[in-house]
N, C-alpha and C. Protein backbone atom coordinates (compact mmCIF):
# COMPACT_ATOMS: atom_id res chain seq x y z
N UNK A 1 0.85 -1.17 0.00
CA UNK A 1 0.00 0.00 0.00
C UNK A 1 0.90 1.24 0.00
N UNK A 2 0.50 1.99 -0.71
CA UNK A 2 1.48 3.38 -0.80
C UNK A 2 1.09 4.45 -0.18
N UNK A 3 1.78 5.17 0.60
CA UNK A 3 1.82 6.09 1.24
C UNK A 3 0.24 7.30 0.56
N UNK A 4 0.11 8.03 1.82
CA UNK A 4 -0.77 9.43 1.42
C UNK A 4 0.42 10.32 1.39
N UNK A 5 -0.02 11.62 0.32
CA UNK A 5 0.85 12.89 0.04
C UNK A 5 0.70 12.76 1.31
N UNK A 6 0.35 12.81 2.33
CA UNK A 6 0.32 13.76 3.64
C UNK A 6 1.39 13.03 4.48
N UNK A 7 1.28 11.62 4.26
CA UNK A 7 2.66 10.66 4.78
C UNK A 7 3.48 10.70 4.22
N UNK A 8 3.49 10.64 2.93
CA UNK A 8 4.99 11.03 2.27
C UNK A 8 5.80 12.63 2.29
N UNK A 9 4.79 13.23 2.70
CA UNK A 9 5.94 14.36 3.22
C UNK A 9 5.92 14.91 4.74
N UNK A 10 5.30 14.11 5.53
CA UNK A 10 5.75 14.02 6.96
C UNK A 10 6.90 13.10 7.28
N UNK A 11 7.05 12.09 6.29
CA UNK A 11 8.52 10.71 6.37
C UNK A 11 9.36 11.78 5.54
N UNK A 12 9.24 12.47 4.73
CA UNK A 12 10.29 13.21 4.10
C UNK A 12 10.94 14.29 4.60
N UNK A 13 9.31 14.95 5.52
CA UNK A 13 10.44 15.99 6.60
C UNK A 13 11.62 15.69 7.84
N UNK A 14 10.79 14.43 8.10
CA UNK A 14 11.29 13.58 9.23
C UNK A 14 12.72 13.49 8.86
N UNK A 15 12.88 13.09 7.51
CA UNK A 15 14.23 12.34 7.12
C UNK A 15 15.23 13.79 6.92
N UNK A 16 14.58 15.05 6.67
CA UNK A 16 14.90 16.03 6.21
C UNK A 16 15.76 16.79 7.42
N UNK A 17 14.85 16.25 8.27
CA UNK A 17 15.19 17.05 9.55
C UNK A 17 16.35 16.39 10.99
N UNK A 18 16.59 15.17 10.05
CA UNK A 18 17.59 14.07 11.18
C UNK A 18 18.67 14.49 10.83
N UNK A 19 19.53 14.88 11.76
CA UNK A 19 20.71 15.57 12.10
C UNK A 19 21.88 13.94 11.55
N UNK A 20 21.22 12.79 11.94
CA UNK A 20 22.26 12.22 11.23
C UNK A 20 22.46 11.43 9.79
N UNK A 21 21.57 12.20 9.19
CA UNK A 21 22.14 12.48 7.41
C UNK A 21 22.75 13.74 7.08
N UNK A 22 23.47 14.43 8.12
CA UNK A 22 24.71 15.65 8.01
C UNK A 22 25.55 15.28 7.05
N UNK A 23 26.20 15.45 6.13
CA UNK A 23 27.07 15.31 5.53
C UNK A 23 27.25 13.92 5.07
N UNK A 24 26.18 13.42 5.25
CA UNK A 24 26.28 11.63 4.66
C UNK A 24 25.60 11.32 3.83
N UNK A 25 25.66 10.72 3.32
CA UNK A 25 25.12 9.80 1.60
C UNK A 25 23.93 9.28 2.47
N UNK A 26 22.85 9.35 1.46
CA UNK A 26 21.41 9.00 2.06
C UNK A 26 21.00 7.94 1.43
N UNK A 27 20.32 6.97 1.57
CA UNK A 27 19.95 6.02 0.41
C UNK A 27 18.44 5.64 0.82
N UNK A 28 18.06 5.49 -0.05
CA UNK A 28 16.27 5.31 0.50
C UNK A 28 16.12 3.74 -0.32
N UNK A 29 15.38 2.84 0.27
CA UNK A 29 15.28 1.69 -0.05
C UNK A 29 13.92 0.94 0.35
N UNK A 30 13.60 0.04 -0.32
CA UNK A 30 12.38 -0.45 -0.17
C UNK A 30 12.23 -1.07 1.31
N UNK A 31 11.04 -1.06 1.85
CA UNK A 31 10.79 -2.07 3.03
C UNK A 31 10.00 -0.92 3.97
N UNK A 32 9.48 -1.47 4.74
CA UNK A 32 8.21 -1.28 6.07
C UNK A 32 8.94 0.07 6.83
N UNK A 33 7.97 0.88 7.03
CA UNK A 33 8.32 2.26 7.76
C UNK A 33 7.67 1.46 8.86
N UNK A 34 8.00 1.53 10.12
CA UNK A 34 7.03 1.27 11.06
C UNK A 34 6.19 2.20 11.45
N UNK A 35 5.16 1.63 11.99
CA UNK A 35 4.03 2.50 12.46
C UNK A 35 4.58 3.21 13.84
N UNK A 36 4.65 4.37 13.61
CA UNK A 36 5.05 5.44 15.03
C UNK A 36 3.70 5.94 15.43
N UNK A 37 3.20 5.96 17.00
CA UNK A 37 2.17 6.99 17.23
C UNK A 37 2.61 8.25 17.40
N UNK A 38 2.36 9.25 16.98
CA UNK A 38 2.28 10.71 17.26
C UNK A 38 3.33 10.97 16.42
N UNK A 39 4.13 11.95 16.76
CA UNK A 39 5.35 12.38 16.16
C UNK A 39 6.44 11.76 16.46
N UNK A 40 7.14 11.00 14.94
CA UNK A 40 8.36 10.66 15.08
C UNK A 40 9.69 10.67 15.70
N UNK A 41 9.94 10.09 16.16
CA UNK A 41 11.65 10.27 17.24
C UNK A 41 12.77 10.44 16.61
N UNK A 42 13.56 10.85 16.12
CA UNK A 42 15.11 10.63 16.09
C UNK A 42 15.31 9.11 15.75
N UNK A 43 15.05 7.92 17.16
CA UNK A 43 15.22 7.35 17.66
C UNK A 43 14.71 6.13 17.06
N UNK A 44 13.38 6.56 16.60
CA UNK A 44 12.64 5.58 16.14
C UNK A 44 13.19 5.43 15.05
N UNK A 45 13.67 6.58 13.55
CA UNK A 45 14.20 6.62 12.48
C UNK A 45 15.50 6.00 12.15
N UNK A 46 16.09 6.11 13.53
CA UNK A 46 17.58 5.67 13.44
C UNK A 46 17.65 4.00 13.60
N UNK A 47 16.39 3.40 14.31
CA UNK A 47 15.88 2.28 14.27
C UNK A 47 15.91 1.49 12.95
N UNK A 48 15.53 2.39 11.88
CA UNK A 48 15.06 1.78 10.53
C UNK A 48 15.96 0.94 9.58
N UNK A 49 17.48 1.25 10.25
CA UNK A 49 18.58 0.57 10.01
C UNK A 49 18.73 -0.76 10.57
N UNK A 50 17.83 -1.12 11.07
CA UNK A 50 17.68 -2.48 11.54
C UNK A 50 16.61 -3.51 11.13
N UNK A 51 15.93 -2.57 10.25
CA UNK A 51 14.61 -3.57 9.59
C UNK A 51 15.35 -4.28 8.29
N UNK A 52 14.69 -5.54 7.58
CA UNK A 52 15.32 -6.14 6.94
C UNK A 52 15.80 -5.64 5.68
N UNK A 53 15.35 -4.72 5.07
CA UNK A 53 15.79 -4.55 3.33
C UNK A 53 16.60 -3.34 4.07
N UNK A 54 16.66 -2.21 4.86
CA UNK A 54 17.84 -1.43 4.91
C UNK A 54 19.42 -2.00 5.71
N UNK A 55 18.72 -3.60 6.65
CA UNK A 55 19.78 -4.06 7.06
C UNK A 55 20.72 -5.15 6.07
N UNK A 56 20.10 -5.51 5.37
CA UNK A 56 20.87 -5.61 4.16
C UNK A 56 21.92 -5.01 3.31
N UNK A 57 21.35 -3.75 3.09
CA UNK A 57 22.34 -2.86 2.10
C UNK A 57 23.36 -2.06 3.23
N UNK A 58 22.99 -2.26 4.26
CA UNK A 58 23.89 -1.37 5.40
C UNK A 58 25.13 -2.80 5.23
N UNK A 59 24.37 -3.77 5.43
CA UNK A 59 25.82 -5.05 5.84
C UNK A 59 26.30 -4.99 4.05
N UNK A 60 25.93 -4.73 3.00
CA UNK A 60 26.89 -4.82 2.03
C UNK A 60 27.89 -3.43 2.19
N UNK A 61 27.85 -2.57 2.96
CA UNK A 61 28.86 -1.33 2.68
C UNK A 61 30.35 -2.11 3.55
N UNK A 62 31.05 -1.52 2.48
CA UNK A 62 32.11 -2.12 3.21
C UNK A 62 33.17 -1.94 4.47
N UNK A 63 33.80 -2.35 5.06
CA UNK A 63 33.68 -1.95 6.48
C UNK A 63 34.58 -1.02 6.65
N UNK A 64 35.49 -1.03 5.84
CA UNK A 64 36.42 0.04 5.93
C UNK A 64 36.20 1.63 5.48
N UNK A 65 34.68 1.60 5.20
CA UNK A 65 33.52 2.71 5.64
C UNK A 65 33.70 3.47 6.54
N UNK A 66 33.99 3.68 7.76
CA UNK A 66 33.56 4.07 9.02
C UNK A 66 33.33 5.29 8.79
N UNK A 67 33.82 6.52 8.42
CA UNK A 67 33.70 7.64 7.95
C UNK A 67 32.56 8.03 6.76
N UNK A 68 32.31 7.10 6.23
CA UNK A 68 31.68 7.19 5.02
C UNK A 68 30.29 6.25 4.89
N UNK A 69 29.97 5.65 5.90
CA UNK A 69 29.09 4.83 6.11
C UNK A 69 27.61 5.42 6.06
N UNK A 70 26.80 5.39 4.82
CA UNK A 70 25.81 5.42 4.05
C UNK A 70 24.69 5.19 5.30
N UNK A 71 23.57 6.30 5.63
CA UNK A 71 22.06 6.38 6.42
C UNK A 71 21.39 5.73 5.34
N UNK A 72 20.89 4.83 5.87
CA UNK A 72 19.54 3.91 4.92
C UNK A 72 18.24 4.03 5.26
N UNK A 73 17.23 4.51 4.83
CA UNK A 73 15.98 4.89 5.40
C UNK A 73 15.03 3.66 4.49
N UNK A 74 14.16 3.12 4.79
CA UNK A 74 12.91 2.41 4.56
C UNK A 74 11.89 3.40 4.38
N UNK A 75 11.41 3.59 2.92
CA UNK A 75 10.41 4.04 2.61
C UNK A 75 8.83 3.57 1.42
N UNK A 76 8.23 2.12 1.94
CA UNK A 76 7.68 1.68 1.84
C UNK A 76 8.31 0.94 0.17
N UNK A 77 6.79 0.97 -0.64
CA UNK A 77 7.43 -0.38 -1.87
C UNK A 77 7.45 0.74 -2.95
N UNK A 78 8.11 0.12 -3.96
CA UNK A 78 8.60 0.99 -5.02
C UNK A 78 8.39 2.09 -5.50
N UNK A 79 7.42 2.88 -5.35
CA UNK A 79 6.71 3.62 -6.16
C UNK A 79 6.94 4.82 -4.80
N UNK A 80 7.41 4.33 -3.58
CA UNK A 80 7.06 5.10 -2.69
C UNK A 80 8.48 5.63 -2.37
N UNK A 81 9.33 4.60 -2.70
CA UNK A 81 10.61 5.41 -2.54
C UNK A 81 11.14 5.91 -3.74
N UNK A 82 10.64 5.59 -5.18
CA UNK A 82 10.98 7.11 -5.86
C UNK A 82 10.06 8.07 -5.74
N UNK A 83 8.91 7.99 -5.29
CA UNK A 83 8.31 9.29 -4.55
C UNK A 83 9.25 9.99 -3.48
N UNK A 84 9.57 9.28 -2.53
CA UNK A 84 10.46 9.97 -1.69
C UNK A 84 11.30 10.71 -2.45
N UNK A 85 12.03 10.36 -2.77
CA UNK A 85 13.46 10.64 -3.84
C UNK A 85 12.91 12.03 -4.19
N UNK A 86 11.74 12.16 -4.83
CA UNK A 86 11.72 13.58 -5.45
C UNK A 86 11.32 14.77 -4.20
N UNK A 87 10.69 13.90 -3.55
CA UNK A 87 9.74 14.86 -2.61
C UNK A 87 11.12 15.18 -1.62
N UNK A 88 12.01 14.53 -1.30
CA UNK A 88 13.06 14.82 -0.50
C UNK A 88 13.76 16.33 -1.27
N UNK A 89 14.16 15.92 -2.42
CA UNK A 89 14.56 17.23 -3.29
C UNK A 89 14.04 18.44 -3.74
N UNK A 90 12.46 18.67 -3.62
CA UNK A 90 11.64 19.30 -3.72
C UNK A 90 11.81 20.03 -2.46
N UNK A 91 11.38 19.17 -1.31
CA UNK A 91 11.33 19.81 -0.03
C UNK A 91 12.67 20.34 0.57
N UNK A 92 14.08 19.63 0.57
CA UNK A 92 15.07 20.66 0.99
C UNK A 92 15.31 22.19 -0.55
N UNK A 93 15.09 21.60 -1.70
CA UNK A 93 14.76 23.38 -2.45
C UNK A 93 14.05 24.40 -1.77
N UNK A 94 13.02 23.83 -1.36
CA UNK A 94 12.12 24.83 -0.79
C UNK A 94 12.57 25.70 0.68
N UNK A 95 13.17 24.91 1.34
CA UNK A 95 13.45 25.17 3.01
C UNK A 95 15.15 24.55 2.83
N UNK A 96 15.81 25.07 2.52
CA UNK A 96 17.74 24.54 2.44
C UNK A 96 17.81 25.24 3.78
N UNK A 97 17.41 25.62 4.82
CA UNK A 97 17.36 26.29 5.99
C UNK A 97 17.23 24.82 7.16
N UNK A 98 16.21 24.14 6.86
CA UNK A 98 15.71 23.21 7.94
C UNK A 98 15.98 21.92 7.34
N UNK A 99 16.45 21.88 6.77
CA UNK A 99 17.26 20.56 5.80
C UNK A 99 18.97 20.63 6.04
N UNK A 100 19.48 18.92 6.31
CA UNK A 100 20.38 18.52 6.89
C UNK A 100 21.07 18.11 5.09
N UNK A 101 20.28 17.60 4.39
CA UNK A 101 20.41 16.86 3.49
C UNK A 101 21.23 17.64 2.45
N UNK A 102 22.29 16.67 1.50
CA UNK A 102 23.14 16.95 0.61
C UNK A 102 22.42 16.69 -0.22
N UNK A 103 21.87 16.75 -1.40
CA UNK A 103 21.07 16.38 -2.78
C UNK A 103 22.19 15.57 -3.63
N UNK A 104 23.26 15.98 -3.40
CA UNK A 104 24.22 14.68 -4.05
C UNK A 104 24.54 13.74 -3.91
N UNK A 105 24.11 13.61 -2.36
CA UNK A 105 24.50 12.19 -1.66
C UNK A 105 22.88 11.56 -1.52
N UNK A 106 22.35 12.05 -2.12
CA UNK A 106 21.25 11.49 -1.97
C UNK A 106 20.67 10.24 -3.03
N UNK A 107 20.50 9.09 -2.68
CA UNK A 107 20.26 7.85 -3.69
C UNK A 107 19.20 7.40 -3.33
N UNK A 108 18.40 5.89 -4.51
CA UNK A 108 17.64 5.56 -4.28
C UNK A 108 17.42 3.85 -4.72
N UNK A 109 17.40 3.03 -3.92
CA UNK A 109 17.57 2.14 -4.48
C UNK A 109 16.17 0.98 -4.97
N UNK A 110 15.76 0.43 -5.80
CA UNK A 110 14.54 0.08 -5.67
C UNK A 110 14.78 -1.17 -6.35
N UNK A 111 13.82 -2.29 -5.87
CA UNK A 111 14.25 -3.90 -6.65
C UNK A 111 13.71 -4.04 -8.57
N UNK A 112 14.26 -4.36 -9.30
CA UNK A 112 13.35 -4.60 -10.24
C UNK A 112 12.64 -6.02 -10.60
N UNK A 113 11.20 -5.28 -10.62
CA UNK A 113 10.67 -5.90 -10.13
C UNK A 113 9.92 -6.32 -11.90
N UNK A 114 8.72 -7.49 -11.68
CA UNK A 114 8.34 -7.89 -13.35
C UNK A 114 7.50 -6.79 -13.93
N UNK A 115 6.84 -5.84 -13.00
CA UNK A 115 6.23 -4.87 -14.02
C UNK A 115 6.91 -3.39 -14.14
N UNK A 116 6.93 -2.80 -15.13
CA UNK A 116 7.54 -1.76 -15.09
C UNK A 116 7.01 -0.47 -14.82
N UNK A 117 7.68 0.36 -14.14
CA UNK A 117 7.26 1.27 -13.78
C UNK A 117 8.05 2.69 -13.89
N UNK A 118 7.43 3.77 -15.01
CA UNK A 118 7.97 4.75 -15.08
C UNK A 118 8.21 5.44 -14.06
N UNK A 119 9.10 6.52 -14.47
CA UNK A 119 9.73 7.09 -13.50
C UNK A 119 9.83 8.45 -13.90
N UNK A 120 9.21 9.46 -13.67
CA UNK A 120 8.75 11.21 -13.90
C UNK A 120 10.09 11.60 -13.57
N UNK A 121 10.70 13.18 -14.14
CA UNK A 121 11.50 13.97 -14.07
C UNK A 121 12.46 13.38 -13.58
N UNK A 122 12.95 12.58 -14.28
CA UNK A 122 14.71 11.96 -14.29
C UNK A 122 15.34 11.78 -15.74
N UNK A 123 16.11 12.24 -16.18
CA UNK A 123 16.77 12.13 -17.69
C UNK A 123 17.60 10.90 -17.75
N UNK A 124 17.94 10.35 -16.79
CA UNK A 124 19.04 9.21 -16.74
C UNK A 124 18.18 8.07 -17.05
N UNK A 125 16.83 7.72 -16.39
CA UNK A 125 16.19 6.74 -16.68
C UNK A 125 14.78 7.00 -16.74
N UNK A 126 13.89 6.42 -17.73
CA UNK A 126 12.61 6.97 -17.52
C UNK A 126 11.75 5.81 -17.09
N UNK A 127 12.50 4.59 -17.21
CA UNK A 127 11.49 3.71 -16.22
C UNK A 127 12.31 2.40 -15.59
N UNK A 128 11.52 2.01 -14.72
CA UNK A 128 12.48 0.98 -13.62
C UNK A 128 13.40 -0.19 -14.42
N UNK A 129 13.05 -0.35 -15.78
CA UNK A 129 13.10 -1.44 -16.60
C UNK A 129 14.74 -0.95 -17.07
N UNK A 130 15.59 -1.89 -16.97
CA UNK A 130 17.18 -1.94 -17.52
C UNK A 130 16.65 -2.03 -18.93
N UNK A 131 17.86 -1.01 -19.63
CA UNK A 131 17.71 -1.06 -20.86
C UNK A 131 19.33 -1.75 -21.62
């Protein structure tokens, strides 16, 4: 199930606003946001590195990382983390004041999957499908 505009840019401010994607490569990846009541923690977000599809790509970075070691955020199934992706870039344009986030270090990783699915305002690829 995919996110509401209204969830996808409350998880985007959230991510916008965590002090520890300072100067670090961001990567957004498929898998389960957990359900938080009320307003999000720090705590809870920093959690998300422990659910299964971001604890995955965290154990492929390599270890001699330590300095350079990639924030992995879980932002539901495909469609929702290249939603993120834009809405993250949209929203630190708008506010580069209350945003932690580098736009260069910012990635997105998504599985390909059997149906294809375009992909709006990107010149590099216009849909999930390897060409």
């Amino acid at each position: 199930m995919s996110l509401s505009s209204e969830q996808l840019e409350q998880h985007c401010k959230t991510i916008l606003q965590s002090r520890r994607i300072r100067n670090k490569i961001v990567v957004l990846c498929e898998g389960d946001i957990p359900k938080i009541q009320g307003r999000p923690s720090p705590q809870s977000y920093g959690r998300m590195e422990e659910m299964p599809d971001a604890n995955f790509y965290k154990a492929c970075v390599p270890k001699g990382w330590t300095q350079y070691r990639p924030q992995f955020f879980n932002c539901g199934d495909r469609k929702d983390v290249i939603d993120s992706y834009f809405s993250l870039l949209d929203l630190h344009n708008q506010n580069k004041d209350n945003s932690y986030l580098n736009p260069d270090k910012l990635f997105a990783v998504v599985d390909l999957d059997l149906q294809v699915q375009a992909i709006d305002n990107y010149s590099i690829f216009q849909s999930s499908e390897v060409q």
